[in-house]
C-alpha atoms as a PDB file:
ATOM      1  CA  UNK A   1     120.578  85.096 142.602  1.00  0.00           C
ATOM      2  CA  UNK A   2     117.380  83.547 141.856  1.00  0.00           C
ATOM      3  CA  UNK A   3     114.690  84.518 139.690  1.00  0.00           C
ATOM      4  CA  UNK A   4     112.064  85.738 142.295  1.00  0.00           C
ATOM      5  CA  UNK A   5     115.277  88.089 143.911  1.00  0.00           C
ATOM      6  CA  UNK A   6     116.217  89.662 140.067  1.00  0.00           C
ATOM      7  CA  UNK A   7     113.040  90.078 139.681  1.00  0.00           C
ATOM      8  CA  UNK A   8     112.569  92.321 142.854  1.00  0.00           C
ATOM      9  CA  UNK A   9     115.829  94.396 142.125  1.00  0.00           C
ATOM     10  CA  UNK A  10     114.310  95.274 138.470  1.00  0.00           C
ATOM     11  CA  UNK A  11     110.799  96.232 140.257  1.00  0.00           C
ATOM     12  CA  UNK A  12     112.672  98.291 142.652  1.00  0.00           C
ATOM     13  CA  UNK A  13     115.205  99.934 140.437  1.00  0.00           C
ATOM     14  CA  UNK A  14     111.507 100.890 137.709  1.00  0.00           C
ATOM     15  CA  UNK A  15     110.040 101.986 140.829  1.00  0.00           C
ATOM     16  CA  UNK A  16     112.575 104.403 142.228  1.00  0.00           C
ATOM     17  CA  UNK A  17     114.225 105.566 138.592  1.00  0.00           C
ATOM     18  CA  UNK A  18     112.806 109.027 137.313  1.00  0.00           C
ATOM     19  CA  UNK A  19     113.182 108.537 133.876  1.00  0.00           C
ATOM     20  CA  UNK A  20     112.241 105.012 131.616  1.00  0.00           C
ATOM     21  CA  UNK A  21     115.071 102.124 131.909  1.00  0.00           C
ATOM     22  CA  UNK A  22     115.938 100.430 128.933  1.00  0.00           C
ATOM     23  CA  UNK A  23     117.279  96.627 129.295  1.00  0.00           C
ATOM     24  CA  UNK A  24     121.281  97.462 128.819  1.00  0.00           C
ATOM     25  CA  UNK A  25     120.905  99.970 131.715  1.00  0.00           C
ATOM     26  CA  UNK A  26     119.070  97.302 133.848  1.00  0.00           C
ATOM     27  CA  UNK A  27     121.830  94.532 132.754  1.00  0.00           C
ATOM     28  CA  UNK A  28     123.931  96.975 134.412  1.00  0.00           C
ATOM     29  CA  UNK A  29     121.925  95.718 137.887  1.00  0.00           C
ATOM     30  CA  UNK A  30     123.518  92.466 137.758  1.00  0.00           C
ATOM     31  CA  UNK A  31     126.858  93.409 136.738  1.00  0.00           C
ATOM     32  CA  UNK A  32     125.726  91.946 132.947  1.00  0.00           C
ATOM     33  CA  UNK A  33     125.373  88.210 134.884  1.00  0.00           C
ATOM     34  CA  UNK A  34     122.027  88.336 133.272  1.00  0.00           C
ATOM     35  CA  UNK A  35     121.663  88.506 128.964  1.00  0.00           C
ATOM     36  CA  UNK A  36     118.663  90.590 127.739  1.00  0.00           C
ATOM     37  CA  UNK A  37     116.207  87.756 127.108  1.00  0.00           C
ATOM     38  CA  UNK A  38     116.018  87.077 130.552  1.00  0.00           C
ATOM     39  CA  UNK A  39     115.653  90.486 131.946  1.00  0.00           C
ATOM     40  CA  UNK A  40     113.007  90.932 128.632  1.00  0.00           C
ATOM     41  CA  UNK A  41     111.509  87.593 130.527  1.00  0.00           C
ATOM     42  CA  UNK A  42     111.517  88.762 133.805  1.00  0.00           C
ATOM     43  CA  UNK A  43     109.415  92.184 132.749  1.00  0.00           C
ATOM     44  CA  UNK A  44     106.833  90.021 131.322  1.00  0.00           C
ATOM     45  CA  UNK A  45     106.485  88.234 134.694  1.00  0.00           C
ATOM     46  CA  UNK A  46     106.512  91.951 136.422  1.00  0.00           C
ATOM     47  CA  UNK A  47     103.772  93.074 133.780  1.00  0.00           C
ATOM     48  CA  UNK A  48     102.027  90.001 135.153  1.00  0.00           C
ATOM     49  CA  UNK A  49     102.244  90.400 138.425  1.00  0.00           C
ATOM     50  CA  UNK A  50     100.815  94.312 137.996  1.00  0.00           C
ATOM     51  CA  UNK A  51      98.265  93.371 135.721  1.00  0.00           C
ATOM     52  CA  UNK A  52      95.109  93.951 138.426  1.00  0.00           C
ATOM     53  CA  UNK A  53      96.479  96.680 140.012  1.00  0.00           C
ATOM     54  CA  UNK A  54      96.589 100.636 139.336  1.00  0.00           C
ATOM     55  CA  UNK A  55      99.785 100.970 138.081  1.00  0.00           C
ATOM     56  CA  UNK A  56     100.823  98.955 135.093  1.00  0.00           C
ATOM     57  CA  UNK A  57     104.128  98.316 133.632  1.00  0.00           C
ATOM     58  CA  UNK A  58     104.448  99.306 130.002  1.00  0.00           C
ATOM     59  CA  UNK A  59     107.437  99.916 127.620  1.00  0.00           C
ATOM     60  CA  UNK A  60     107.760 103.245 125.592  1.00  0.00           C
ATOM     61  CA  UNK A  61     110.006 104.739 123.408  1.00  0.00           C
ATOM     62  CA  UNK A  62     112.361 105.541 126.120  1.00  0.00           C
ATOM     63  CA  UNK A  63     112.396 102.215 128.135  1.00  0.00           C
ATOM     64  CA  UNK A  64     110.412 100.153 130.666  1.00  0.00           C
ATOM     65  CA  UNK A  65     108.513 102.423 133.026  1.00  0.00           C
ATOM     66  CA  UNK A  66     105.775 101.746 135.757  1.00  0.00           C
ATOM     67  CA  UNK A  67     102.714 104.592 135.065  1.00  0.00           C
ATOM     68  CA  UNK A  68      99.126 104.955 136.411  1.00  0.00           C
ATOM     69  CA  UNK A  69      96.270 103.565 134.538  1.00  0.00           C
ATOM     70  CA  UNK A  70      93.778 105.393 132.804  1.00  0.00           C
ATOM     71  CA  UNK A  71      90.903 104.561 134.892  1.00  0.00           C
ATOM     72  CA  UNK A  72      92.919 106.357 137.704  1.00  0.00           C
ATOM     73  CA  UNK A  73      93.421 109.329 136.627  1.00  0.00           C
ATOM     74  CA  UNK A  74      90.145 110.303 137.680  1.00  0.00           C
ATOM     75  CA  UNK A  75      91.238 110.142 141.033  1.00  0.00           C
ATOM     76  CA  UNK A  76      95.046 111.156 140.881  1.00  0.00           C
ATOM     77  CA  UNK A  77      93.653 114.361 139.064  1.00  0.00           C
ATOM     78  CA  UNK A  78      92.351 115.362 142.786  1.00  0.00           C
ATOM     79  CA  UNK A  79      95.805 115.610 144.333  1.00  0.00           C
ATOM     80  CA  UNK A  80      97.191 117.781 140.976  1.00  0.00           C
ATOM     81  CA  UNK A  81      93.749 119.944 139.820  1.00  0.00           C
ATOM     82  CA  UNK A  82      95.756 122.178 138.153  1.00  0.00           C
ATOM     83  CA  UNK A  83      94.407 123.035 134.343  1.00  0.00           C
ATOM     84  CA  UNK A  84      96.544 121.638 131.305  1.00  0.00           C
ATOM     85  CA  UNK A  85      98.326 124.136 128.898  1.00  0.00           C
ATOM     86  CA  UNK A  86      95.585 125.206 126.279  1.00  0.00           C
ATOM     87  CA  UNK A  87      96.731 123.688 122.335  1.00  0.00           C
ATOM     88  CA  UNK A  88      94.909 125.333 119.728  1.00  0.00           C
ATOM     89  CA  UNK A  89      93.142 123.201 117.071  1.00  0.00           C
ATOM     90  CA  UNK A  90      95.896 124.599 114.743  1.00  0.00           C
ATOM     91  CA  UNK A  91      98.395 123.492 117.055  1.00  0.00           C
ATOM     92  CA  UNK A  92      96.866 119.898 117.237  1.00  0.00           C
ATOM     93  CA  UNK A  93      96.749 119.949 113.370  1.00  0.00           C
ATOM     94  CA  UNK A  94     100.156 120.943 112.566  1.00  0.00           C
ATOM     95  CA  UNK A  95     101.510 118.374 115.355  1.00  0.00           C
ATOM     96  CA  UNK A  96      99.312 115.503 113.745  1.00  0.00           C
ATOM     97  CA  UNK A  97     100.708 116.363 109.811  1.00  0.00           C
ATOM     98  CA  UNK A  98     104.257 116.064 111.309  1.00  0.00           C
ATOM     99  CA  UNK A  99     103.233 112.750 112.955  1.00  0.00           C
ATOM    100  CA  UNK A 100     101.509 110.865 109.957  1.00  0.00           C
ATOM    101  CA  UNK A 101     103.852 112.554 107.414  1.00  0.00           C
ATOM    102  CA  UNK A 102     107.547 112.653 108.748  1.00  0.00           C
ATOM    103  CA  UNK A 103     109.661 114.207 107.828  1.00  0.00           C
ATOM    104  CA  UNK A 104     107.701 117.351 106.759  1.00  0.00           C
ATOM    105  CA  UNK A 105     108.694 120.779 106.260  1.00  0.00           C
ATOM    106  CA  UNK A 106     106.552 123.623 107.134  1.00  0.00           C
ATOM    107  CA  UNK A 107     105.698 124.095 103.281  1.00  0.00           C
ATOM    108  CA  UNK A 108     104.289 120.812 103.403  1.00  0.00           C
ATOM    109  CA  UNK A 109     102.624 121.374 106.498  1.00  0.00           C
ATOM    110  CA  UNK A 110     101.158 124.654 104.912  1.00  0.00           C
ATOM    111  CA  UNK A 111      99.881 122.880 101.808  1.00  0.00           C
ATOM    112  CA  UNK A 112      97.551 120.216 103.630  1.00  0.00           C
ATOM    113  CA  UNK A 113      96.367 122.127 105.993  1.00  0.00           C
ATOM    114  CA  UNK A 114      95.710 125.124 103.671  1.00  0.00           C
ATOM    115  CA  UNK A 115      96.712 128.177 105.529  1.00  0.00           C
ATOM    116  CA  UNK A 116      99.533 129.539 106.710  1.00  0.00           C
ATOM    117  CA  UNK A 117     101.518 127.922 109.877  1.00  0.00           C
ATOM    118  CA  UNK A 118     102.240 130.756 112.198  1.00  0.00           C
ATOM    119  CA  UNK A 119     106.281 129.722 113.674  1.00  0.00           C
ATOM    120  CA  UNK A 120     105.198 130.099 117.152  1.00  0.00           C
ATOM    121  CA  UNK A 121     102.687 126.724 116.302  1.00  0.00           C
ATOM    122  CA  UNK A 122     106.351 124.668 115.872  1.00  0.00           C
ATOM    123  CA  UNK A 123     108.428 127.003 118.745  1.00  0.00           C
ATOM    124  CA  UNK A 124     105.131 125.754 121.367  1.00  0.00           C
ATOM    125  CA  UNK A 125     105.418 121.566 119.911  1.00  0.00           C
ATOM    126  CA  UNK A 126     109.424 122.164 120.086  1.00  0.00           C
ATOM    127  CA  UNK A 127     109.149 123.543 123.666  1.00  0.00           C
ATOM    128  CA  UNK A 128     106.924 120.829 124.478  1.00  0.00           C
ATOM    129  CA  UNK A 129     109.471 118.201 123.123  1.00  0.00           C
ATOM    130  CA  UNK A 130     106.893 116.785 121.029  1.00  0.00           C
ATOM    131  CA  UNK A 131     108.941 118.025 117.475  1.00  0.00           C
ATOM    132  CA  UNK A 132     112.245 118.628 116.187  1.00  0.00           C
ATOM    133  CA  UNK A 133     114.195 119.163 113.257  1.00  0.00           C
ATOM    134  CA  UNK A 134     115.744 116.400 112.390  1.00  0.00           C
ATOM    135  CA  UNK A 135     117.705 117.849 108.562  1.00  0.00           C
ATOM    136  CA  UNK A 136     117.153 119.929 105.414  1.00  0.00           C
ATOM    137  CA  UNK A 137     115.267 119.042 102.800  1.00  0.00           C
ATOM    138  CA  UNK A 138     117.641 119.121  99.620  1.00  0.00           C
ATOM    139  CA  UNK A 139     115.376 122.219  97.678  1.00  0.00           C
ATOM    140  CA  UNK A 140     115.537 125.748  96.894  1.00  0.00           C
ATOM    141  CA  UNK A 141     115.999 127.367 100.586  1.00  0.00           C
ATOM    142  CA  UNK A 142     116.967 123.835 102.350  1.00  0.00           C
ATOM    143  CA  UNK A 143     113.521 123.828 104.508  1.00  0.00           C
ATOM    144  CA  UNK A 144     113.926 122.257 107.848  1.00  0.00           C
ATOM    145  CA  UNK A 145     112.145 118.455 108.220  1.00  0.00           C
ATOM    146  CA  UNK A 146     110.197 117.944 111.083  1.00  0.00           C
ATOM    147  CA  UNK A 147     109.662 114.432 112.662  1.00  0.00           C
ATOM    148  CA  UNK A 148     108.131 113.970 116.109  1.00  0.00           C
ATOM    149  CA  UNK A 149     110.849 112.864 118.864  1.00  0.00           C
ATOM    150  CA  UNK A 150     110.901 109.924 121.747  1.00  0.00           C
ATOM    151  CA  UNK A 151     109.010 112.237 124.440  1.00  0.00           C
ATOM    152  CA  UNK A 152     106.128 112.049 121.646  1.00  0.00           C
ATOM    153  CA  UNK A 153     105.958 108.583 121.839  1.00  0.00           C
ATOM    154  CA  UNK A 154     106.553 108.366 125.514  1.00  0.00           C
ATOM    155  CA  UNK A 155     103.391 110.643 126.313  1.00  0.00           C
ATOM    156  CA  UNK A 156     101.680 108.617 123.870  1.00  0.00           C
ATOM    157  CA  UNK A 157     102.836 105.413 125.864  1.00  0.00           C
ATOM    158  CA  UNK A 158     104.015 104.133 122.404  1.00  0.00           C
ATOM    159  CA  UNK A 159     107.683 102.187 121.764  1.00  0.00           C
ATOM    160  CA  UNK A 160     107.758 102.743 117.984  1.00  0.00           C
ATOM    161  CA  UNK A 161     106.153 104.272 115.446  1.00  0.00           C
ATOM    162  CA  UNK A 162     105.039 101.531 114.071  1.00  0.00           C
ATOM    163  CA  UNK A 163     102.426 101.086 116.803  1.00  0.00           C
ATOM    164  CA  UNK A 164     101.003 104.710 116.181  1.00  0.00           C
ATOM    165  CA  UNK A 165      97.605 103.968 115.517  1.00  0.00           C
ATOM    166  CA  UNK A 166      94.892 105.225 112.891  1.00  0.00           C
ATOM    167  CA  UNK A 167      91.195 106.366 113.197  1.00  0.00           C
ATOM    168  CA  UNK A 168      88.985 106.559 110.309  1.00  0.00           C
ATOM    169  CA  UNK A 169      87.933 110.159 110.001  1.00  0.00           C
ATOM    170  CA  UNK A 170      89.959 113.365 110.727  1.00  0.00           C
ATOM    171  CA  UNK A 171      87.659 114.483 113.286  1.00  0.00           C
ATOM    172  CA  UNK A 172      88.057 111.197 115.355  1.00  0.00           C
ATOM    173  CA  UNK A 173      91.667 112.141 115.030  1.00  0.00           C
ATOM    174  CA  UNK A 174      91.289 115.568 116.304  1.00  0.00           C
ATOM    175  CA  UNK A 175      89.709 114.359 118.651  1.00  0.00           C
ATOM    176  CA  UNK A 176      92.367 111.909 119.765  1.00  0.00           C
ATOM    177  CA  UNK A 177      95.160 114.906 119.418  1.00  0.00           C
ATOM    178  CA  UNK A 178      93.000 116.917 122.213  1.00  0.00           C
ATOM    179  CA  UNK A 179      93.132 114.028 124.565  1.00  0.00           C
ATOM    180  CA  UNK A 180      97.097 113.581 123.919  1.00  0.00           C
ATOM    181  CA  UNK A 181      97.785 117.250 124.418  1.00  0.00           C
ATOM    182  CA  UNK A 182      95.089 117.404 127.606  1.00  0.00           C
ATOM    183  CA  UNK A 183      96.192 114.286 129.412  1.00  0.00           C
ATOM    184  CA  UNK A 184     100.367 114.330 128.804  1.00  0.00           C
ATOM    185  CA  UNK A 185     101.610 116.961 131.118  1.00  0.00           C
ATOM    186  CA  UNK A 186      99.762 115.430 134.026  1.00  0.00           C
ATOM    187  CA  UNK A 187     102.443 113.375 136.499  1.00  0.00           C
ATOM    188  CA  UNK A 188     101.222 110.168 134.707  1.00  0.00           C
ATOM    189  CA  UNK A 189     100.509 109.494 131.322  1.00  0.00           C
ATOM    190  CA  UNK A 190      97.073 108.247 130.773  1.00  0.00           C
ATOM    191  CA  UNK A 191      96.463 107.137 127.077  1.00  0.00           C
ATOM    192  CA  UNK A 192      95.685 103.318 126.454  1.00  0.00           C
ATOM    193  CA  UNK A 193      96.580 102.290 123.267  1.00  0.00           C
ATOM    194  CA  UNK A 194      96.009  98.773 122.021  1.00  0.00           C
ATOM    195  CA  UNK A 195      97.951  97.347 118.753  1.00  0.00           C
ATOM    196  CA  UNK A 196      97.725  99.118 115.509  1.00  0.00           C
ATOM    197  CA  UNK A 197      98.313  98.667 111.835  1.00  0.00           C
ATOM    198  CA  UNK A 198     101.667 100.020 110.602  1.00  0.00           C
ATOM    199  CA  UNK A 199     100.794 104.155 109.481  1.00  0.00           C
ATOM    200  CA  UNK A 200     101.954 104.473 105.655  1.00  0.00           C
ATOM    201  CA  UNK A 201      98.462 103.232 104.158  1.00  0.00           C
ATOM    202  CA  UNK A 202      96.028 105.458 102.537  1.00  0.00           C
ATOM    203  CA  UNK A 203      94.853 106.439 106.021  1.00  0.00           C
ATOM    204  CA  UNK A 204      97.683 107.709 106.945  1.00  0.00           C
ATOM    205  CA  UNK A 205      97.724 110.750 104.490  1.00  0.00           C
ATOM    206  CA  UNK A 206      95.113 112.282 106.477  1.00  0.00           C
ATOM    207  CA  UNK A 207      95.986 116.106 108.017  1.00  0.00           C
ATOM    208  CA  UNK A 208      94.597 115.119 111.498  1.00  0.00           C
ATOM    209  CA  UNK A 209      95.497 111.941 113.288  1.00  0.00           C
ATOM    210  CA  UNK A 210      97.522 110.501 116.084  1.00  0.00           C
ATOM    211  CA  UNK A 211      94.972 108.203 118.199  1.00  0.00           C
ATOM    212  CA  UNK A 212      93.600 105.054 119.350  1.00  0.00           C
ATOM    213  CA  UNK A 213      92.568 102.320 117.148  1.00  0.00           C
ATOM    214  CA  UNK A 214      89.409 102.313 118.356  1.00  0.00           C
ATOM    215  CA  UNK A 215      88.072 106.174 119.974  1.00  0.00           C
ATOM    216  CA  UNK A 216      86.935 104.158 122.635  1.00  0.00           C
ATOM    217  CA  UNK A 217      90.194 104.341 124.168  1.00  0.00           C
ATOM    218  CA  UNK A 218      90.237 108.230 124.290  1.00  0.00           C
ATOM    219  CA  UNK A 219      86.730 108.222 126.609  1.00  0.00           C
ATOM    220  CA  UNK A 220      88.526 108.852 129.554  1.00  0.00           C
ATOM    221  CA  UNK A 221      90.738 111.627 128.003  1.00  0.00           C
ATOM    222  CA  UNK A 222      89.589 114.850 129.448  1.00  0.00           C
ATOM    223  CA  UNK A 223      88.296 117.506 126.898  1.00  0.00           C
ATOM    224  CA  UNK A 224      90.581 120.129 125.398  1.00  0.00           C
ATOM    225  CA  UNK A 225      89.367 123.404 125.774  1.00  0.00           C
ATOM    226  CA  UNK A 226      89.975 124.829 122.196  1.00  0.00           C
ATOM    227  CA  UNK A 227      91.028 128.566 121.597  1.00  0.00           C
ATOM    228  CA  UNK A 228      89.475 129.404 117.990  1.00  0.00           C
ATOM    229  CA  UNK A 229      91.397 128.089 115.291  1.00  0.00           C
ATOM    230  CA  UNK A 230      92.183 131.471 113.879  1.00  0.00           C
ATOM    231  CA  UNK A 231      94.516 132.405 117.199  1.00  0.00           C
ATOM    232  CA  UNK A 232      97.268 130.587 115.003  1.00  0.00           C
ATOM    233  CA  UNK A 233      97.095 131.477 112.116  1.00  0.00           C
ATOM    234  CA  UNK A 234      98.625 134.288 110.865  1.00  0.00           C
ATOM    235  CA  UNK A 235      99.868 135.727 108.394  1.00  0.00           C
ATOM    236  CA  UNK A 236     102.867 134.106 106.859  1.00  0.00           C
ATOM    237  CA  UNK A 237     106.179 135.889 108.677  1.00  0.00           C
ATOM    238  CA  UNK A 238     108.414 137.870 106.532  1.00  0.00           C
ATOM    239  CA  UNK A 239     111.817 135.700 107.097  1.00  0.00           C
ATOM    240  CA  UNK A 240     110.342 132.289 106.364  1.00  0.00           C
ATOM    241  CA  UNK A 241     110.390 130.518 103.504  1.00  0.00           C
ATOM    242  CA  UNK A 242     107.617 129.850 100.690  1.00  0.00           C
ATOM    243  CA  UNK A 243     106.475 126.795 101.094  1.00  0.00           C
ATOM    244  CA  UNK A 244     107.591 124.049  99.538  1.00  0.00           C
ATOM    245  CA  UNK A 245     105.975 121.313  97.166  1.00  0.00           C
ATOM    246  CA  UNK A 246     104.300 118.261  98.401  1.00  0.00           C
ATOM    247  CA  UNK A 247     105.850 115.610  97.561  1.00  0.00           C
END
């Protein structure tokens, strides 16, 4: 098989797969005839060949997928005008902390954010596959730690952590969060996201903030229609437990 045929098979087997493909399950194409660095090769050539048209290919957490651009969402928003689920700045704020922080428990969460993290706040991100627990913190109680999980990234149209960007000021951040949570149930993702430095400097300790590196790339990210802030936050539930130190 030559290069211009492989190359087909992988843009037809992106094309037609519902979920991301990672480069094992597209070896699996060519009966493992062809090693990774030449089906990594061959993407490049694909991303290429895509690179003018409305529908990019871009790897995520998950694998290689082919996804709309963000100028087209405009458009594709037509056919689907349904309203996104309504996140609560609490929500947002909370989901950011776990993202910047992991792994957090909710005492954690509780002590940056000041008030009091109402459990249906995790149950919604946990539902939405954004969260999860991923262990026990060794402490009085064992407190669940929360880290954010590969559909996170994937709706984010990140690979790794690593790329997760930073913003300067919290409210840019917020801001970012609102255009995440607006944008990610549509059919497409529609976040750009250009290269980022590594989260874990002194930006990163801020309580708001999973974004672009530059807000620029959020202007197309429709607005998310806030409920007030206090809709979450209630008052602490009776089987939960205190929260725990910062550390």
């Amino acid at each position: 098989m030559n290069t211009a045929d492989a190359r087909r098979v992988i843009e037809t087997a992106l094309i037609c797969s519902p979920q991301p493909l990672q480069v094992r399950e597209m070896r699996v194409l060519f009966n493992d005839e062809l090693g990774a660095d030449t089906i990594r090769t061959l993407l490049e050539e694909l991303q290429d060949e895509w690179a003018q048209r409305g529908v990019e290919l871009l790897c995520v957490a998950s694998g290689w997928r082919f996804q709309s651009r963000p100028e087209m969402r405009e458009y594709l928003d037509r056919l689907h005008p349904e309203k996104p689920p309504r996140y609560t700045r609490a929500a947002l704020e909370t989901l950011a902390i776990i993202a910047y922080r992991q792994p957090v428990t909710r005492g954690d969460m509780e002590d940056i954010r000041g008030v009091t993290i109402n459990t249906q706040i995790l149950k919604q991100l946990e539902d939405r596959g954004w969260v999860e627990v991923i262990g026990h913190r060794e402490a009085v109680g064992r407190p669940a730690l929360y880290a954010t999980t590969k559909q996170f990234l994937d709706d984010l149209g990140l690979a790794a952590l690593d790329q997760l960007p930073m913003l300067d000021s919290p409210s840019s951040q917020m801001e970012a969060l609102a255009g995440l949570a607006a944008g990610a149930d549509a059919s497409q993702p529609e976040l750009s996201i250009g290269d980022a430095p590594t989260p874990g400097g002194a930006d990163a300790a801020a309580p708001d903030g999973t974004s672009a590196v530059h807000a620029s790339a959020f202007d197309t990210a429709p607005e998310l229609p806030f409920a007030s802030p206090s809709d979450d936050d209630a008052a602490p539930d009776s089987g939960d437990a205190a929260p725990a130190a910062l550390t």
